[in-house]
PDB file of N, CA and C in Angstrom:
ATOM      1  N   UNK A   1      84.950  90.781 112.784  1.00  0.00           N
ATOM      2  CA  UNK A   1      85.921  91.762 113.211  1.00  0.00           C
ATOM      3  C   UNK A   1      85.265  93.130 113.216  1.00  0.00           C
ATOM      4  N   UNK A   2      85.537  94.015 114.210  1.00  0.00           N
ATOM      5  CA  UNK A   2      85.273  95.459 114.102  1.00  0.00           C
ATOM      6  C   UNK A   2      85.759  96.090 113.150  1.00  0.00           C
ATOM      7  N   UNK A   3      85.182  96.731 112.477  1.00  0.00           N
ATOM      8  CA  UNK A   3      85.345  97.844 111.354  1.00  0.00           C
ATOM      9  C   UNK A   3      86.463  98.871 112.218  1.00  0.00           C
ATOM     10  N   UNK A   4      87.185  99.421 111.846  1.00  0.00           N
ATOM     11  CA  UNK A   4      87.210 100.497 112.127  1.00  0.00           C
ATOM     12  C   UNK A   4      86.815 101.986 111.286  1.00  0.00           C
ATOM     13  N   UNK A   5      86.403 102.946 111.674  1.00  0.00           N
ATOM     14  CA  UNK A   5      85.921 103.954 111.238  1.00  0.00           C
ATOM     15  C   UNK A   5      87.101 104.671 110.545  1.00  0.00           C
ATOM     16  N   UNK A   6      86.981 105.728 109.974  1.00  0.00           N
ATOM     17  CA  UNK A   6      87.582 106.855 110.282  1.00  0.00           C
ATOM     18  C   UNK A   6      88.192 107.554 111.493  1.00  0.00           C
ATOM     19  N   UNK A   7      87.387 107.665 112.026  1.00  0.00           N
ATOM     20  CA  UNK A   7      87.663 108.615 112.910  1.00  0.00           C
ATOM     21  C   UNK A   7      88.726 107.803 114.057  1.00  0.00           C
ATOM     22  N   UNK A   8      87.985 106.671 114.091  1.00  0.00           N
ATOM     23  CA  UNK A   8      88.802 105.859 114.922  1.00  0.00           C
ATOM     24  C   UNK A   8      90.095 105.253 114.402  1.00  0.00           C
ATOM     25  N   UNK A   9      90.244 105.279 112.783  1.00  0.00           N
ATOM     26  CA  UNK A   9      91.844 105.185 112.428  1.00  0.00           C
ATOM     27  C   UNK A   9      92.414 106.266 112.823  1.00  0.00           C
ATOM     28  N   UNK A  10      91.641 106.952 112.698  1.00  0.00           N
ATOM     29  CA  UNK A  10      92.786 107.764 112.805  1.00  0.00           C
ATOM     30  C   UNK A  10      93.433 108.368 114.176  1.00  0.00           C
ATOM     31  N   UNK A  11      92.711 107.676 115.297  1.00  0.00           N
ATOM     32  CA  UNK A  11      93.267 107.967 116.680  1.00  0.00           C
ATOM     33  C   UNK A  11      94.273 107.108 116.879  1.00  0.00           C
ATOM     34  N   UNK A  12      93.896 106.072 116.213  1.00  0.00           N
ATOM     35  CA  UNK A  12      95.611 104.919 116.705  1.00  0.00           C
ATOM     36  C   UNK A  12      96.752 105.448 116.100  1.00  0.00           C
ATOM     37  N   UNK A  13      97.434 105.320 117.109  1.00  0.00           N
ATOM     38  CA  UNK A  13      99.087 105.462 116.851  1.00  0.00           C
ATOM     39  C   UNK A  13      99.830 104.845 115.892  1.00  0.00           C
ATOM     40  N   UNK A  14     100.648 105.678 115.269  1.00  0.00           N
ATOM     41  CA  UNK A  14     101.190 105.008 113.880  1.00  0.00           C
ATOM     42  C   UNK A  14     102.285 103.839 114.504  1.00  0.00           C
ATOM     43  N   UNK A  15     102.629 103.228 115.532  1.00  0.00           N
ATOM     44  CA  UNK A  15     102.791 101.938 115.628  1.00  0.00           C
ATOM     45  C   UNK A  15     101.832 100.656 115.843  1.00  0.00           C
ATOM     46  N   UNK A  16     100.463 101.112 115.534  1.00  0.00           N
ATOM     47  CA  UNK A  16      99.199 100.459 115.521  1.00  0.00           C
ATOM     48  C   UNK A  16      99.086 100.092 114.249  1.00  0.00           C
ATOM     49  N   UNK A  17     100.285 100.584 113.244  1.00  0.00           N
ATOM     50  CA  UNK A  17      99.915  99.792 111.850  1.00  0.00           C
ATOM     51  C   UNK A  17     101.525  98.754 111.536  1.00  0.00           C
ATOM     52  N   UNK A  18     100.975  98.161 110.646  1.00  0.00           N
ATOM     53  CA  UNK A  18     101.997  97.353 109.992  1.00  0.00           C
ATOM     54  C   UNK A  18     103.118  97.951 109.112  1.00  0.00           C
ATOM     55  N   UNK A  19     102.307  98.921 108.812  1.00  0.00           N
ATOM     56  CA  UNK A  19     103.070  99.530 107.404  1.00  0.00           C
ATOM     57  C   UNK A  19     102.496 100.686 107.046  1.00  0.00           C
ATOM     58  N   UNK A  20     103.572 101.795 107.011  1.00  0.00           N
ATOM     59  CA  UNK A  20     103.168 103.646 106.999  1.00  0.00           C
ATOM     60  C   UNK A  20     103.609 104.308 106.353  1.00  0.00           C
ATOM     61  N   UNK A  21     102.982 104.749 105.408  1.00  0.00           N
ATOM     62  CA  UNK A  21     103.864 104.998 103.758  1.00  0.00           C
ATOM     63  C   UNK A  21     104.184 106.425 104.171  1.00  0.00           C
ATOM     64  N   UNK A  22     105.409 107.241 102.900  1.00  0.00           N
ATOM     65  CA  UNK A  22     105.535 107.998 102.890  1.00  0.00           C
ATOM     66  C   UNK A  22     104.497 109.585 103.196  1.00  0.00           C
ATOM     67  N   UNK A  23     103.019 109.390 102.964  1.00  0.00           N
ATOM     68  CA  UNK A  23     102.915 110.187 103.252  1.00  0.00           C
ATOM     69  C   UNK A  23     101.596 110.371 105.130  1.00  0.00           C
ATOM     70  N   UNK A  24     101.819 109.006 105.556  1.00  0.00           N
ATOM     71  CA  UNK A  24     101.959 108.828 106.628  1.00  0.00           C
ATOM     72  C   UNK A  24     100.760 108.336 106.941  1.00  0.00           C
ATOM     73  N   UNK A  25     100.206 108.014 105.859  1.00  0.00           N
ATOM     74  CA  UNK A  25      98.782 106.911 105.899  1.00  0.00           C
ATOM     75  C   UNK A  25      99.228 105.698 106.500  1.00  0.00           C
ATOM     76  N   UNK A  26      98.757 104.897 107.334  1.00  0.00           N
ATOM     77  CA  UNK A  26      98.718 103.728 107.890  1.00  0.00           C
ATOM     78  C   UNK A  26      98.003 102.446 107.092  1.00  0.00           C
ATOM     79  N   UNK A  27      98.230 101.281 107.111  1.00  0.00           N
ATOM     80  CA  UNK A  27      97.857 100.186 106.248  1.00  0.00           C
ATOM     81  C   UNK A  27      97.971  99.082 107.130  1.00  0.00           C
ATOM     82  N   UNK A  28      97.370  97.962 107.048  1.00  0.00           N
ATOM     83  CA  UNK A  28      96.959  97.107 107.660  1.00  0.00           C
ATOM     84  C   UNK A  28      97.743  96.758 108.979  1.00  0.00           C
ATOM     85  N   UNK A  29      96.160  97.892 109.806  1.00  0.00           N
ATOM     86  CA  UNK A  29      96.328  98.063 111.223  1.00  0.00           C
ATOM     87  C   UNK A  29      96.002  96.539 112.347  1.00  0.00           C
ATOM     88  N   UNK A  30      97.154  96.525 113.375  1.00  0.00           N
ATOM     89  CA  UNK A  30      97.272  95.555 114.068  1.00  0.00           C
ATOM     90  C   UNK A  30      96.904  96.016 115.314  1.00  0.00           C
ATOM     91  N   UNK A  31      96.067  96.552 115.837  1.00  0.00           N
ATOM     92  CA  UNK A  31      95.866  96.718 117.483  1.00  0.00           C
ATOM     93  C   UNK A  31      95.383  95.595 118.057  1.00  0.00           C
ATOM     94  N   UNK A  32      94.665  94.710 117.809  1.00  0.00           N
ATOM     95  CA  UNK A  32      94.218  93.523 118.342  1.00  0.00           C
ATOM     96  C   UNK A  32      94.476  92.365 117.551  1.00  0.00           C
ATOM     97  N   UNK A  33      93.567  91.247 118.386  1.00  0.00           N
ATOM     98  CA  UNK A  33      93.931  90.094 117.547  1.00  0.00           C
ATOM     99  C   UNK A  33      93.253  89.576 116.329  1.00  0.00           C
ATOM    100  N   UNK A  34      91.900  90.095 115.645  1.00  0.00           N
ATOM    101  CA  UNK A  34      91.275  90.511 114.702  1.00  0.00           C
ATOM    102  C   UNK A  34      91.643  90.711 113.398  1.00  0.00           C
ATOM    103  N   UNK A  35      92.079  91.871 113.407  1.00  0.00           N
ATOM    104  CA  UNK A  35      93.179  93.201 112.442  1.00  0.00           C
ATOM    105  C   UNK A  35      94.235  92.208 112.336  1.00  0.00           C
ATOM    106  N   UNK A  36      95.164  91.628 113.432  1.00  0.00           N
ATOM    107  CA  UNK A  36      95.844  91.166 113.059  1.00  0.00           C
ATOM    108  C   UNK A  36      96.156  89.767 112.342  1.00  0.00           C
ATOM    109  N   UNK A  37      95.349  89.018 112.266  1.00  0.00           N
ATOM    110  CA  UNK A  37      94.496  87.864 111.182  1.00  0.00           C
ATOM    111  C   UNK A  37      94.544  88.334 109.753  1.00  0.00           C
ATOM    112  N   UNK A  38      93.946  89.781 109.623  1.00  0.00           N
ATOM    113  CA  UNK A  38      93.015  90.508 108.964  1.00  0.00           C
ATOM    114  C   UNK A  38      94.880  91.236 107.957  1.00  0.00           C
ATOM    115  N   UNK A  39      95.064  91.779 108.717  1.00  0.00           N
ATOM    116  CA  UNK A  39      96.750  91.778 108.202  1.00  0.00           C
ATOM    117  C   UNK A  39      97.226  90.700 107.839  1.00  0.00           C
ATOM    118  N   UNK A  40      97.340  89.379 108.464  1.00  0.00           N
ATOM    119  CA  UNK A  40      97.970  88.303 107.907  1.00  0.00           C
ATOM    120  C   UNK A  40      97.465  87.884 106.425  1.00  0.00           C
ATOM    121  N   UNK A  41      95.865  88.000 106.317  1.00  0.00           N
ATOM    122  CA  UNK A  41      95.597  87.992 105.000  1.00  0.00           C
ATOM    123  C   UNK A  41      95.354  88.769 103.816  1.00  0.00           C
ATOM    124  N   UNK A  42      95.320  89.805 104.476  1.00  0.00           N
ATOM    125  CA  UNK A  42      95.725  91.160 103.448  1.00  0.00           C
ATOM    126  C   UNK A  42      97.072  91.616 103.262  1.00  0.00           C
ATOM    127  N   UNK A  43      97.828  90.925 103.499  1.00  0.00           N
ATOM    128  CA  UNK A  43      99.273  90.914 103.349  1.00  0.00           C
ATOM    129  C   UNK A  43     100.254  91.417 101.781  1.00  0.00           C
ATOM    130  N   UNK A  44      99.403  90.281 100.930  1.00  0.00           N
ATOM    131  CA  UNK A  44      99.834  90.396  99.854  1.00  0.00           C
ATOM    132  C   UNK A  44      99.015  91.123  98.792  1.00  0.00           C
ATOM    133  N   UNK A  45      97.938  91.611  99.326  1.00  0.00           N
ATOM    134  CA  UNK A  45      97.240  92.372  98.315  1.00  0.00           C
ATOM    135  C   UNK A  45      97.324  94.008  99.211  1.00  0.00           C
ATOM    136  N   UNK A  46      98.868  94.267  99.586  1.00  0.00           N
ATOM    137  CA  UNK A  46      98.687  95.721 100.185  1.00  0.00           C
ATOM    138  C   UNK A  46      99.958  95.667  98.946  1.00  0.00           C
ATOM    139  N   UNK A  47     100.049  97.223  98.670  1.00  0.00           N
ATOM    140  CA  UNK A  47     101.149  97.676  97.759  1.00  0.00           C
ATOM    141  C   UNK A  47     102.161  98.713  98.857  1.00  0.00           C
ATOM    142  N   UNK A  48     103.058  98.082  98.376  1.00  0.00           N
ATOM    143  CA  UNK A  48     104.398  99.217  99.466  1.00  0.00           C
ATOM    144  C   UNK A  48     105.130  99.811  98.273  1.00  0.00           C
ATOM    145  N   UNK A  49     105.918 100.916  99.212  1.00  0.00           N
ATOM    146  CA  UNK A  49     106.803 101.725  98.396  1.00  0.00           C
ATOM    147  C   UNK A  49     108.240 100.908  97.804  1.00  0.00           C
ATOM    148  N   UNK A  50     108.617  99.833  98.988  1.00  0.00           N
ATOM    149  CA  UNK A  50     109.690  98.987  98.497  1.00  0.00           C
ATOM    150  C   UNK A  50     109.745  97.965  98.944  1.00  0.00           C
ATOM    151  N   UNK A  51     110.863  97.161  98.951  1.00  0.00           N
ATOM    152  CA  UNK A  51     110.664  95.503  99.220  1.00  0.00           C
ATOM    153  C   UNK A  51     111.581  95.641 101.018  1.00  0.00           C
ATOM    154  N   UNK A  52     112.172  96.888 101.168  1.00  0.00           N
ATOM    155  CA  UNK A  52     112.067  97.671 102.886  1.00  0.00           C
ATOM    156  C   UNK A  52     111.383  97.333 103.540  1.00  0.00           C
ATOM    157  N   UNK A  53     110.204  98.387 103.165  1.00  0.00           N
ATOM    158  CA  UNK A  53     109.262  98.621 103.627  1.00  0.00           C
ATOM    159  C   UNK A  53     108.367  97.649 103.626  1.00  0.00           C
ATOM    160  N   UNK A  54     107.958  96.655 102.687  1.00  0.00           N
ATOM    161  CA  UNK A  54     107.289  95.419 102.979  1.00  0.00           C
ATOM    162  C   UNK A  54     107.640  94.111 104.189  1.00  0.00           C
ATOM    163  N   UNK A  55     109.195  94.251 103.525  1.00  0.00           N
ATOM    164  CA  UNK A  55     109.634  93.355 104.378  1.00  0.00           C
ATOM    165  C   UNK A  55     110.007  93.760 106.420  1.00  0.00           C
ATOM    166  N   UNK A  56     109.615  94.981 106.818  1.00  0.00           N
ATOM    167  CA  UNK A  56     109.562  95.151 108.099  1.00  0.00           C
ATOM    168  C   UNK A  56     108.313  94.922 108.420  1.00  0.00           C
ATOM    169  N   UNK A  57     107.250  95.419 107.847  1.00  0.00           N
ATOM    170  CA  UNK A  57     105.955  95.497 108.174  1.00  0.00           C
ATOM    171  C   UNK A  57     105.271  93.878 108.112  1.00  0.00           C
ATOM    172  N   UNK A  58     106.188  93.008 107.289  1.00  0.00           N
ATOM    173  CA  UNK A  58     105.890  91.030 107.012  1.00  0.00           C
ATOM    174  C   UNK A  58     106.576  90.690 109.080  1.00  0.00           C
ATOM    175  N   UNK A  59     107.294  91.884 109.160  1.00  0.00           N
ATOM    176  CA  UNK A  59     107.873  91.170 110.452  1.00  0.00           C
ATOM    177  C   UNK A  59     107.284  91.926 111.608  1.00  0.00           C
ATOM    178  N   UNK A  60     106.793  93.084 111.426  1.00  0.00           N
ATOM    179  CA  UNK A  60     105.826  93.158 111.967  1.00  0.00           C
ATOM    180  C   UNK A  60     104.453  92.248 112.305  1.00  0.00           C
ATOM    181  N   UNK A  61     103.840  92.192 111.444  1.00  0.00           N
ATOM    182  CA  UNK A  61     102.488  91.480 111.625  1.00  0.00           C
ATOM    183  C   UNK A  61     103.103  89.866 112.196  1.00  0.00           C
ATOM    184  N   UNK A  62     104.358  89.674 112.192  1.00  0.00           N
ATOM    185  CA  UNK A  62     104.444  88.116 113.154  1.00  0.00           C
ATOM    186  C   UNK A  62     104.547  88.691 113.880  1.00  0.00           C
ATOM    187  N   UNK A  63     105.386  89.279 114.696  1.00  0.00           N
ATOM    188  CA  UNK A  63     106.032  89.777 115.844  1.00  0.00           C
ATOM    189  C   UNK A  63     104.073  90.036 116.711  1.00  0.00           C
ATOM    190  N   UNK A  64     103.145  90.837 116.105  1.00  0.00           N
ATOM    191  CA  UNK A  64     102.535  91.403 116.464  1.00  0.00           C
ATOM    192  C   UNK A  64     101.336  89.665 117.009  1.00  0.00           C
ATOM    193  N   UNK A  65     101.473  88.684 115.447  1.00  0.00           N
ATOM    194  CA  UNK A  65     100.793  87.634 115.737  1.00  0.00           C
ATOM    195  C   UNK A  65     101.219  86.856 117.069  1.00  0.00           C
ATOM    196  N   UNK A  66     102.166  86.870 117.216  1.00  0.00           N
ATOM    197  CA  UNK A  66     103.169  86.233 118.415  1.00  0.00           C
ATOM    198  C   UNK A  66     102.431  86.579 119.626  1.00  0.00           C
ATOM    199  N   UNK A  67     102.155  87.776 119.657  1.00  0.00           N
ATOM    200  CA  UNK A  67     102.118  88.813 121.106  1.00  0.00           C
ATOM    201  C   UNK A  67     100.691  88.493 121.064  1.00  0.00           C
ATOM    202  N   UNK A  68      99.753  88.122 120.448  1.00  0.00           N
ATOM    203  CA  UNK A  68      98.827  87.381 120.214  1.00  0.00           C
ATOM    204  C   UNK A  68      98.645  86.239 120.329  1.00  0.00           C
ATOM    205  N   UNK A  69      99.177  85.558 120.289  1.00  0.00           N
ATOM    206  CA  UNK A  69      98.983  83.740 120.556  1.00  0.00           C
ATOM    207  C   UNK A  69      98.511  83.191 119.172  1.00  0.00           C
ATOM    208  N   UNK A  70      98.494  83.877 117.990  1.00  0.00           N
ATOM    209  CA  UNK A  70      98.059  83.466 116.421  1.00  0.00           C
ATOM    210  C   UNK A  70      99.507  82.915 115.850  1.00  0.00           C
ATOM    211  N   UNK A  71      98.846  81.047 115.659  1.00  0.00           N
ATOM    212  CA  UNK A  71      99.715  80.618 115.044  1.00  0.00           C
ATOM    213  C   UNK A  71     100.104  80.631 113.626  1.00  0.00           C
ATOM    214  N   UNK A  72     101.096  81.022 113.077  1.00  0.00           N
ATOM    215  CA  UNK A  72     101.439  81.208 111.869  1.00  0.00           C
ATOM    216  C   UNK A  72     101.730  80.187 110.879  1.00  0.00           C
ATOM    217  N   UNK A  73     101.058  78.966 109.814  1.00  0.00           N
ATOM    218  CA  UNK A  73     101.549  78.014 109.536  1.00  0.00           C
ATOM    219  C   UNK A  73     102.854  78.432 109.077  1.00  0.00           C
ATOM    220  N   UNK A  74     103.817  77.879 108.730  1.00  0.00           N
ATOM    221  CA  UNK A  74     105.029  77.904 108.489  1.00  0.00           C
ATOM    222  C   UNK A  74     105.482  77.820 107.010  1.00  0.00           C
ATOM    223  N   UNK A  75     103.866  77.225 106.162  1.00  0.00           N
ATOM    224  CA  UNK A  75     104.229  77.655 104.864  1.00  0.00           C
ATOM    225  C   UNK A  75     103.459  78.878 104.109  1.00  0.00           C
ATOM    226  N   UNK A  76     102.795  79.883 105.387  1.00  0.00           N
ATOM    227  CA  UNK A  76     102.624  80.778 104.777  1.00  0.00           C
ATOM    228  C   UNK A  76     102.950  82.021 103.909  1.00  0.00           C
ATOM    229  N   UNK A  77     102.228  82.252 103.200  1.00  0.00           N
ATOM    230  CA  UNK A  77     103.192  83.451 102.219  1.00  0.00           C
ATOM    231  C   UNK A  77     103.721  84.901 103.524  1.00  0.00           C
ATOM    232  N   UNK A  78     103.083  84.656 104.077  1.00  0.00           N
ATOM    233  CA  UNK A  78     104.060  86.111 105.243  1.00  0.00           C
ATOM    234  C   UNK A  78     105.233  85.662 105.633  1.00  0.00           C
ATOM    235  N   UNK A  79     105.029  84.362 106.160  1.00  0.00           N
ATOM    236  CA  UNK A  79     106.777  83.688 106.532  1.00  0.00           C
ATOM    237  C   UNK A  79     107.262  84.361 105.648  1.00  0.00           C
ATOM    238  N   UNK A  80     107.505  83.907 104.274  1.00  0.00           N
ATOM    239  CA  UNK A  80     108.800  84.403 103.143  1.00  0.00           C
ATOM    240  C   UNK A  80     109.195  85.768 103.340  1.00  0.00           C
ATOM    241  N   UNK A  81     110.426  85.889 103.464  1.00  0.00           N
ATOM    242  CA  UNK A  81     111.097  86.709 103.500  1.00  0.00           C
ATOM    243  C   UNK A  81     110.459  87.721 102.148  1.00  0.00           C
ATOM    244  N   UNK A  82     109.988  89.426 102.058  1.00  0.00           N
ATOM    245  CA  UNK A  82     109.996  89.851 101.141  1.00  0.00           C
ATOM    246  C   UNK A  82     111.807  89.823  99.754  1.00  0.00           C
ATOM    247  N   UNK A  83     110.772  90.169  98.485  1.00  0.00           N
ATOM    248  CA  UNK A  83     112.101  89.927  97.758  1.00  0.00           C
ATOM    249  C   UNK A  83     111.506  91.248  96.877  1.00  0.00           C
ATOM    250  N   UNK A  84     112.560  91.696  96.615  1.00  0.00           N
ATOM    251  CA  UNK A  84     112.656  93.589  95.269  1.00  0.00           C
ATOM    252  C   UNK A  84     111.368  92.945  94.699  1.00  0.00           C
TER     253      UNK A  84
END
């Protein structure tokens, strides 16, 4: 997978991430189909502000796998619904 830089995070658009904390840092970025693997397995080792905010950004990274053609097994830990 491509690294991304700095410089180059920071040109993507904050709907280029999964999940964008309060102070507007971006976290496991989905622009391709790569990142978005790369999100599926860094999933559970990202920390969010709430079980909100986790749980849009869990529906994000399908939504995003989808639009991708990345199949999701069905007993993966992203399926589950986040919980508090």
């Amino acid at each position: 997978m491509a690294e991304l830089d700095t410089k180059d995070r920071e040109k993507l658009d904050k709907e280029k991430f999964a999940y964008v904390d309060k102070s507007g840092e971006g976290h496991l970025p989905i622009p391709d189909e790569a990142h978005v693997r790369n999100a599926i397995a860094r999933f559970n080792q990202t920390e969010f502000e709430s079980a909100s905010a986790k749980e849009a950004a869990r529906k994000k990274i399908l939504a995003a796998a989808e639009r991708h053609g990345i199949e999701v097994a069905q007993d993966d830990n992203i399926r589950k619904p986040a919980t508090g």
